[in-house]
C-alpha atoms as a PDB file:
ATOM      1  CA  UNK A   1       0.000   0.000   0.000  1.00  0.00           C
ATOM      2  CA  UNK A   2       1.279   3.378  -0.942  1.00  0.00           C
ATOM      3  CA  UNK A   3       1.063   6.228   1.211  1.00  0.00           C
ATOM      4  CA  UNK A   4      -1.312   8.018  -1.013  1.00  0.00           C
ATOM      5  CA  UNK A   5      -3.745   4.976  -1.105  1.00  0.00           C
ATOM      6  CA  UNK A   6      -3.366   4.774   2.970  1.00  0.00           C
ATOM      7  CA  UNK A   7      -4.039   8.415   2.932  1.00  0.00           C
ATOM      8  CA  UNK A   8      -7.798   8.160   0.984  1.00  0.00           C
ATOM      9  CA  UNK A   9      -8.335   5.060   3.182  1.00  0.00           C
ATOM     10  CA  UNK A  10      -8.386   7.231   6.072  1.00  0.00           C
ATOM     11  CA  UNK A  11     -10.192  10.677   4.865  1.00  0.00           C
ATOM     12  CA  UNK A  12     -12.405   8.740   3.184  1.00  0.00           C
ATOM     13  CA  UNK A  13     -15.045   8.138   5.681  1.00  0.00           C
ATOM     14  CA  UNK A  14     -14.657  12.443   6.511  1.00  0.00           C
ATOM     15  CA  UNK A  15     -17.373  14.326   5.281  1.00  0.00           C
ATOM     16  CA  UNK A  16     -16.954  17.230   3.694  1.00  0.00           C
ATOM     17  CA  UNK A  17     -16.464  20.533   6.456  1.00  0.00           C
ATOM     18  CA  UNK A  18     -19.662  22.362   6.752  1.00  0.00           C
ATOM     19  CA  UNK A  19     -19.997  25.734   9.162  1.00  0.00           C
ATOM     20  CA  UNK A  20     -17.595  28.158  10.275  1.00  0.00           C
ATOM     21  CA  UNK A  21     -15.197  27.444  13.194  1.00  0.00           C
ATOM     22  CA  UNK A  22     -15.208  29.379  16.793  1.00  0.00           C
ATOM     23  CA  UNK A  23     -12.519  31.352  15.615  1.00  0.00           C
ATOM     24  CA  UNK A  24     -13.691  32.611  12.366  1.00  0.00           C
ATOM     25  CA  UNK A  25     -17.269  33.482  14.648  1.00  0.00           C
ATOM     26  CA  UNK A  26     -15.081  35.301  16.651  1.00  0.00           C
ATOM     27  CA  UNK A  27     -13.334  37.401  14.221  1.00  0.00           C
ATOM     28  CA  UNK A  28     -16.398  38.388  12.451  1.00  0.00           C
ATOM     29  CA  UNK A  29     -17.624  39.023  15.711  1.00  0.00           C
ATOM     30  CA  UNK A  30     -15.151  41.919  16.458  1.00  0.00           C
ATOM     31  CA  UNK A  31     -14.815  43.766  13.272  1.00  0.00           C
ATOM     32  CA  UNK A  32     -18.899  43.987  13.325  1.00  0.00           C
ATOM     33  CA  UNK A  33     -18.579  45.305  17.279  1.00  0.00           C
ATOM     34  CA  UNK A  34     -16.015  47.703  16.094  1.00  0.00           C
ATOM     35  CA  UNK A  35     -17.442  49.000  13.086  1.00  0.00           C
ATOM     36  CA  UNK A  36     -21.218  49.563  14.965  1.00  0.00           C
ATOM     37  CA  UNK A  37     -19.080  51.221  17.937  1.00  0.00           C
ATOM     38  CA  UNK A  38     -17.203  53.359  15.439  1.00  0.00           C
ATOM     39  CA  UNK A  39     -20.744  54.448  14.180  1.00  0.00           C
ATOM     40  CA  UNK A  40     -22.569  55.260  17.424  1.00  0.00           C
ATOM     41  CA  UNK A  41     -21.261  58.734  17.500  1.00  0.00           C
ATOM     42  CA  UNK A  42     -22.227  59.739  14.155  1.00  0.00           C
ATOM     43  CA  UNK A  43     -25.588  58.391  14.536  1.00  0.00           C
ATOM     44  CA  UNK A  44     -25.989  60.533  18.323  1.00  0.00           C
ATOM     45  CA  UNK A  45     -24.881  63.888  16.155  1.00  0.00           C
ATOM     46  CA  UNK A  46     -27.170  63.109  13.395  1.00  0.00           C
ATOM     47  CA  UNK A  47     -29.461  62.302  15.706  1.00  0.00           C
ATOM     48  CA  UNK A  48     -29.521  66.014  17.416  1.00  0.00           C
ATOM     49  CA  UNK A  49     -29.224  67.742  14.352  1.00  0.00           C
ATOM     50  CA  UNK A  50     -32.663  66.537  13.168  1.00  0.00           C
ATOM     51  CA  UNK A  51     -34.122  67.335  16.260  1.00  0.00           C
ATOM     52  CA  UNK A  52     -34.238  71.191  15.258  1.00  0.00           C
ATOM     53  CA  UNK A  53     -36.505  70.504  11.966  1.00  0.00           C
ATOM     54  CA  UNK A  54     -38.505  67.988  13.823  1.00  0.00           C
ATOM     55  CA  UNK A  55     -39.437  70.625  16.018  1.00  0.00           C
ATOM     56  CA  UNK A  56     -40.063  73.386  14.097  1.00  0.00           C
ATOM     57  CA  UNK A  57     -42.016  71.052  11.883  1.00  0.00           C
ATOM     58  CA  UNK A  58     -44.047  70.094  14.705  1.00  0.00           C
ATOM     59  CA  UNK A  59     -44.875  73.728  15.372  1.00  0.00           C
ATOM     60  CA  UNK A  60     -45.896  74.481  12.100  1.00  0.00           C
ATOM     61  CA  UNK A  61     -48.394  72.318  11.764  1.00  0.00           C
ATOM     62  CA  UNK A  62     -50.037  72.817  15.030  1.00  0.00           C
ATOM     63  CA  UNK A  63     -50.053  76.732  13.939  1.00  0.00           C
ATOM     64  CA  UNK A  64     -51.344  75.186  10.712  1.00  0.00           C
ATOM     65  CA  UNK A  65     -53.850  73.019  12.508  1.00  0.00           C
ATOM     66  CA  UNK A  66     -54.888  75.862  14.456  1.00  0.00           C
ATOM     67  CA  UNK A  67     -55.151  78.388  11.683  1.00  0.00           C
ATOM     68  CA  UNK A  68     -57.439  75.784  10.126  1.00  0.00           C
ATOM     69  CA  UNK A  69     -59.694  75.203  13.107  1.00  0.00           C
ATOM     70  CA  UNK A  70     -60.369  79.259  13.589  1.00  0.00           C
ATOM     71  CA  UNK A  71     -61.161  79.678  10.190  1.00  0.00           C
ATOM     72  CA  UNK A  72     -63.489  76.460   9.639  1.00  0.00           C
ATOM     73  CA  UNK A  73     -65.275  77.659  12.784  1.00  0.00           C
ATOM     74  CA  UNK A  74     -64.524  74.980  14.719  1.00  0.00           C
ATOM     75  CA  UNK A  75     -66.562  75.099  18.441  1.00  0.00           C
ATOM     76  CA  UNK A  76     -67.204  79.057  17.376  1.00  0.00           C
ATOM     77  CA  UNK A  77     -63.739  80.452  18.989  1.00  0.00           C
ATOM     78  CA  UNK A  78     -60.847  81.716  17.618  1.00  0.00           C
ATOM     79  CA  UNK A  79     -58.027  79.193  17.836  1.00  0.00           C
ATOM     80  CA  UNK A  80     -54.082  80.002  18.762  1.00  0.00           C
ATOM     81  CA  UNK A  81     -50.518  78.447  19.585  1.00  0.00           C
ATOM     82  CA  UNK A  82     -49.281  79.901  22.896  1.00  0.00           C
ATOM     83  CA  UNK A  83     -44.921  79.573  23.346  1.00  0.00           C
ATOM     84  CA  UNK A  84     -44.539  78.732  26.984  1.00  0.00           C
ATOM     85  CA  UNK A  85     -41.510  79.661  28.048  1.00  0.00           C
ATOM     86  CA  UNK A  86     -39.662  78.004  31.347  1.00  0.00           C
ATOM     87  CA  UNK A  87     -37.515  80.236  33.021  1.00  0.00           C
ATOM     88  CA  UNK A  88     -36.679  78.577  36.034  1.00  0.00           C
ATOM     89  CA  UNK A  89     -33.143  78.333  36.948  1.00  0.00           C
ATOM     90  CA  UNK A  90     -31.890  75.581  34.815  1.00  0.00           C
ATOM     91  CA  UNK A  91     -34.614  74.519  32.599  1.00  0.00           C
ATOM     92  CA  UNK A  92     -33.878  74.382  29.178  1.00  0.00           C
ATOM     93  CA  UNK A  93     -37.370  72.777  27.657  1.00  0.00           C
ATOM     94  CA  UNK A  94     -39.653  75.276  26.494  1.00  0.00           C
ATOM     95  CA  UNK A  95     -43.287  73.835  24.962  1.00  0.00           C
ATOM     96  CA  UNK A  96     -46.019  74.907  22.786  1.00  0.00           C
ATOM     97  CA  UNK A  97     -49.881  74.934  23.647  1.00  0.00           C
ATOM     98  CA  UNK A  98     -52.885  74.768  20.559  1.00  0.00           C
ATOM     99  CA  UNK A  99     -55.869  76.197  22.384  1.00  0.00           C
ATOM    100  CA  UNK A 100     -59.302  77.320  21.859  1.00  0.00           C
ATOM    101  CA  UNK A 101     -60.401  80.576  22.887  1.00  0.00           C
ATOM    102  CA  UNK A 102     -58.189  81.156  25.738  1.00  0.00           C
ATOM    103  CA  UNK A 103     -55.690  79.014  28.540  1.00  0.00           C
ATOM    104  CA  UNK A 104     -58.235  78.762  31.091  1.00  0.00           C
ATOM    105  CA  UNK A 105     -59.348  76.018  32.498  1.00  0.00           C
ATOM    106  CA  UNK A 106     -62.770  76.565  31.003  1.00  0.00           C
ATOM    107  CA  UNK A 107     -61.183  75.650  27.649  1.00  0.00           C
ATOM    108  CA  UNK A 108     -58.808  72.771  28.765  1.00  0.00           C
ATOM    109  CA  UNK A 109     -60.648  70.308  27.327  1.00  0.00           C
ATOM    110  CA  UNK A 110     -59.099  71.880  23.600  1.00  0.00           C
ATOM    111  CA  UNK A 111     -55.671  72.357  24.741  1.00  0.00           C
ATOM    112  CA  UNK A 112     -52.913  70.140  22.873  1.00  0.00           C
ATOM    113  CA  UNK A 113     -49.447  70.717  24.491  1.00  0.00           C
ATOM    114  CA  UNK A 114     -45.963  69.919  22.894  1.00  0.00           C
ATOM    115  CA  UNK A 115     -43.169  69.845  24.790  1.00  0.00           C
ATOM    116  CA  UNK A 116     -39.749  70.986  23.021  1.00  0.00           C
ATOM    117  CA  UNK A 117     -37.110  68.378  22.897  1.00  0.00           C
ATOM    118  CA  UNK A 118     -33.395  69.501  24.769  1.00  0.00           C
ATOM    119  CA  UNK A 119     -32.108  72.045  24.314  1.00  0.00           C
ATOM    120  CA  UNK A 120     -34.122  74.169  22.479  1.00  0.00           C
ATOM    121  CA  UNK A 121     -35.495  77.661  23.424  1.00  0.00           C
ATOM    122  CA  UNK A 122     -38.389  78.971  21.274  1.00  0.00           C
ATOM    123  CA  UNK A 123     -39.197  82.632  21.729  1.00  0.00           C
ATOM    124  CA  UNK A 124     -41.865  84.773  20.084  1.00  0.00           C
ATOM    125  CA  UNK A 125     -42.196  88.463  19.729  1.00  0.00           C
ATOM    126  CA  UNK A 126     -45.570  88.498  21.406  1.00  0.00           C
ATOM    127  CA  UNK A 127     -45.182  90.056  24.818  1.00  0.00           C
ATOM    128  CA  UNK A 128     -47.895  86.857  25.934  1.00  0.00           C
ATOM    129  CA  UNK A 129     -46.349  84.518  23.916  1.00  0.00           C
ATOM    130  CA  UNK A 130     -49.802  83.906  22.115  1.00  0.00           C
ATOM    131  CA  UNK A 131     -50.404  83.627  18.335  1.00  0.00           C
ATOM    132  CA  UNK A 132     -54.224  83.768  17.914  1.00  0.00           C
ATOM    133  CA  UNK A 133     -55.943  83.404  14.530  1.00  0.00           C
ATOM    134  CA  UNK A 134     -59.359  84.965  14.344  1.00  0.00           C
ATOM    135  CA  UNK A 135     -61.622  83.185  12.156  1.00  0.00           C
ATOM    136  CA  UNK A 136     -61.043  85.169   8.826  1.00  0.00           C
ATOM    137  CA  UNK A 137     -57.622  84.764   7.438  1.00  0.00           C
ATOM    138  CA  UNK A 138     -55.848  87.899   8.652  1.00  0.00           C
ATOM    139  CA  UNK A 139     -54.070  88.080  12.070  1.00  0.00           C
ATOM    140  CA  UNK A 140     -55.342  90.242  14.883  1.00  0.00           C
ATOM    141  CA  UNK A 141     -54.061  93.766  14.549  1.00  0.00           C
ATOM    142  CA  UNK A 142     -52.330  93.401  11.147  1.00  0.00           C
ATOM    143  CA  UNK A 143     -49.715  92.254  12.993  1.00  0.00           C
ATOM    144  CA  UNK A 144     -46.209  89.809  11.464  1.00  0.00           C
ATOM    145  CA  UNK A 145     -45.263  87.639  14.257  1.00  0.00           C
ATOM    146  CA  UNK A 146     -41.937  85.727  14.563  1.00  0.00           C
ATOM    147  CA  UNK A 147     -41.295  82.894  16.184  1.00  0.00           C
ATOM    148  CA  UNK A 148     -37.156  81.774  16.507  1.00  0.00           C
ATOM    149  CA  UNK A 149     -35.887  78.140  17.739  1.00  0.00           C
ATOM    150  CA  UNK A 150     -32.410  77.960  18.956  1.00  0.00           C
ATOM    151  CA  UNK A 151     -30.370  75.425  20.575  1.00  0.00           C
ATOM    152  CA  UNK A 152     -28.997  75.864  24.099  1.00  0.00           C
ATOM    153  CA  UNK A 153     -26.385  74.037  22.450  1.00  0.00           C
ATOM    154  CA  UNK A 154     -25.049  75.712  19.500  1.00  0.00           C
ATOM    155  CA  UNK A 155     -25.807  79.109  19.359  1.00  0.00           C
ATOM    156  CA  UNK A 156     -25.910  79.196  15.515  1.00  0.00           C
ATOM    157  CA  UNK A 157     -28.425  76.362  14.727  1.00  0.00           C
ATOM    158  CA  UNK A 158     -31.647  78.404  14.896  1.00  0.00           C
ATOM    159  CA  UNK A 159     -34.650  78.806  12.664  1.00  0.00           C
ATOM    160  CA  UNK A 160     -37.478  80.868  12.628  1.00  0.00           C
ATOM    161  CA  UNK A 161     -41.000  81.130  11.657  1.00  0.00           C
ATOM    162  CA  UNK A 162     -42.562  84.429   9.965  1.00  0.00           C
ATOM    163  CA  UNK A 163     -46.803  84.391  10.198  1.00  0.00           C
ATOM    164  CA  UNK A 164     -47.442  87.535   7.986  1.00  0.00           C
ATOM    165  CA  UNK A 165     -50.848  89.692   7.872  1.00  0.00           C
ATOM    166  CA  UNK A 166     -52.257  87.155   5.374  1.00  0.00           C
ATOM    167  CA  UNK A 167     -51.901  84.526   7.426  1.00  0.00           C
ATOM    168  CA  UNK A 168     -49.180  82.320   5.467  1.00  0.00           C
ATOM    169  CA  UNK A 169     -46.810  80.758   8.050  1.00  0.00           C
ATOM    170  CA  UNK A 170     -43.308  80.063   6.772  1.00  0.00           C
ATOM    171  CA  UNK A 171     -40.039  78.681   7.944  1.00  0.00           C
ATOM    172  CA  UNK A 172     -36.363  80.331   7.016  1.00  0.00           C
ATOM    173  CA  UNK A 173     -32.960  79.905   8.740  1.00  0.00           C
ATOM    174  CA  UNK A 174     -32.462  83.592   8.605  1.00  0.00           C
ATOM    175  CA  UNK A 175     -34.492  86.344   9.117  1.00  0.00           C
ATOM    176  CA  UNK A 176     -35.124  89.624   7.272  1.00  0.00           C
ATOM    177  CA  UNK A 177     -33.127  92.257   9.468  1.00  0.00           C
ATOM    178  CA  UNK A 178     -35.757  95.189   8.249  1.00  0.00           C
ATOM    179  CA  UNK A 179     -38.699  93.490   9.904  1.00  0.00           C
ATOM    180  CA  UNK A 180     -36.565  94.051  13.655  1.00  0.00           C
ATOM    181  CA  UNK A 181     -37.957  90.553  15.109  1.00  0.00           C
ATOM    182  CA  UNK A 182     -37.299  91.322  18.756  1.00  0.00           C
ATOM    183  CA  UNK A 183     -37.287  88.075  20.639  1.00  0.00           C
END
């Protein structure tokens, strides 16, 4: 008997390797914990970025949904987006409140709060903080309002929100310097 013949004898009754070993589980193992640790960060940053347009998005439509309620006459009162701002020491969550008619407790059952997610500051240049819409289209008084959203965070990632006389609500990252929004 040859070697090669003894050889055949004795891998013949192997089957065929199937599978991966321990070690080669391992390995792959590591380079995917690495590469999903290595993207964590990038996914927390993107993460906060979009939480600017998710909340002015969010505001817009509930000044939308509100504009829409005054002027279909919804429950026969105006409708309006009040900016409640918390200026206790330390608090850096401001929120937003849709209401019919007015904030008092007569009226609760209407109100629809939104709380602004951290760190954001939203100001208005409303002394009360209140944006009503009358049930025609135009604002009370003639009046533009602005509304700016700024993070606590980084002082240049704001927006703002321009509701003119006609009632059209829109969104810009700058502002026109003419109209003076004082906020």
């Amino acid at each position: 008997m040859t070697l090669m013949s003894s050889l055949k004898s004795i891998t013949s009754h192997l089957k065929p390797r199937r599978g991966f070993t321990m070690i080669e589980m391992i390995i792959v193992m590591t380079i995917f914990a690495v590469a999903v640790a290595s993207t964590l960060p990038l996914l927390s940053a993107y993460k906060q970025k979009q939480n600017l347009p998710t909340l002015t998005t969010e505001l817009i439509q509930t000044l939308r949904r509100a504009q829409g309620r005054a002027l279909s006459g919804t429950n026969g009162l105006p409708w309006g987006v009040a900016i409640i701002r918390d200026d206790t020491e330390g608090a850096t969550a401001d929120s937003f409140v849709m209401f019919a008619g007015d904030l008092s407790p007569t009226f609760e059952k209407y109100q629809e709060t939104h709380e602004a997610k951290r760190p954001f500051r939203i100001c208005t240049d409303k002394a009360d903080g209140q944006i009503v819409f009358p049930s025609d289209i135009r604002i009370e008084n003639n009046e533009n309002y602005f509304i700016e959203i700024y993070s606590m965070d980084d002082e240049f990632e704001k927006t703002y929100i321009l509701i003119n006389t006609a009632g059209t609500i829109e969104q810009s990252k700058t502002y026109n310097e003419t109209c003076n929004p004082t906020f």
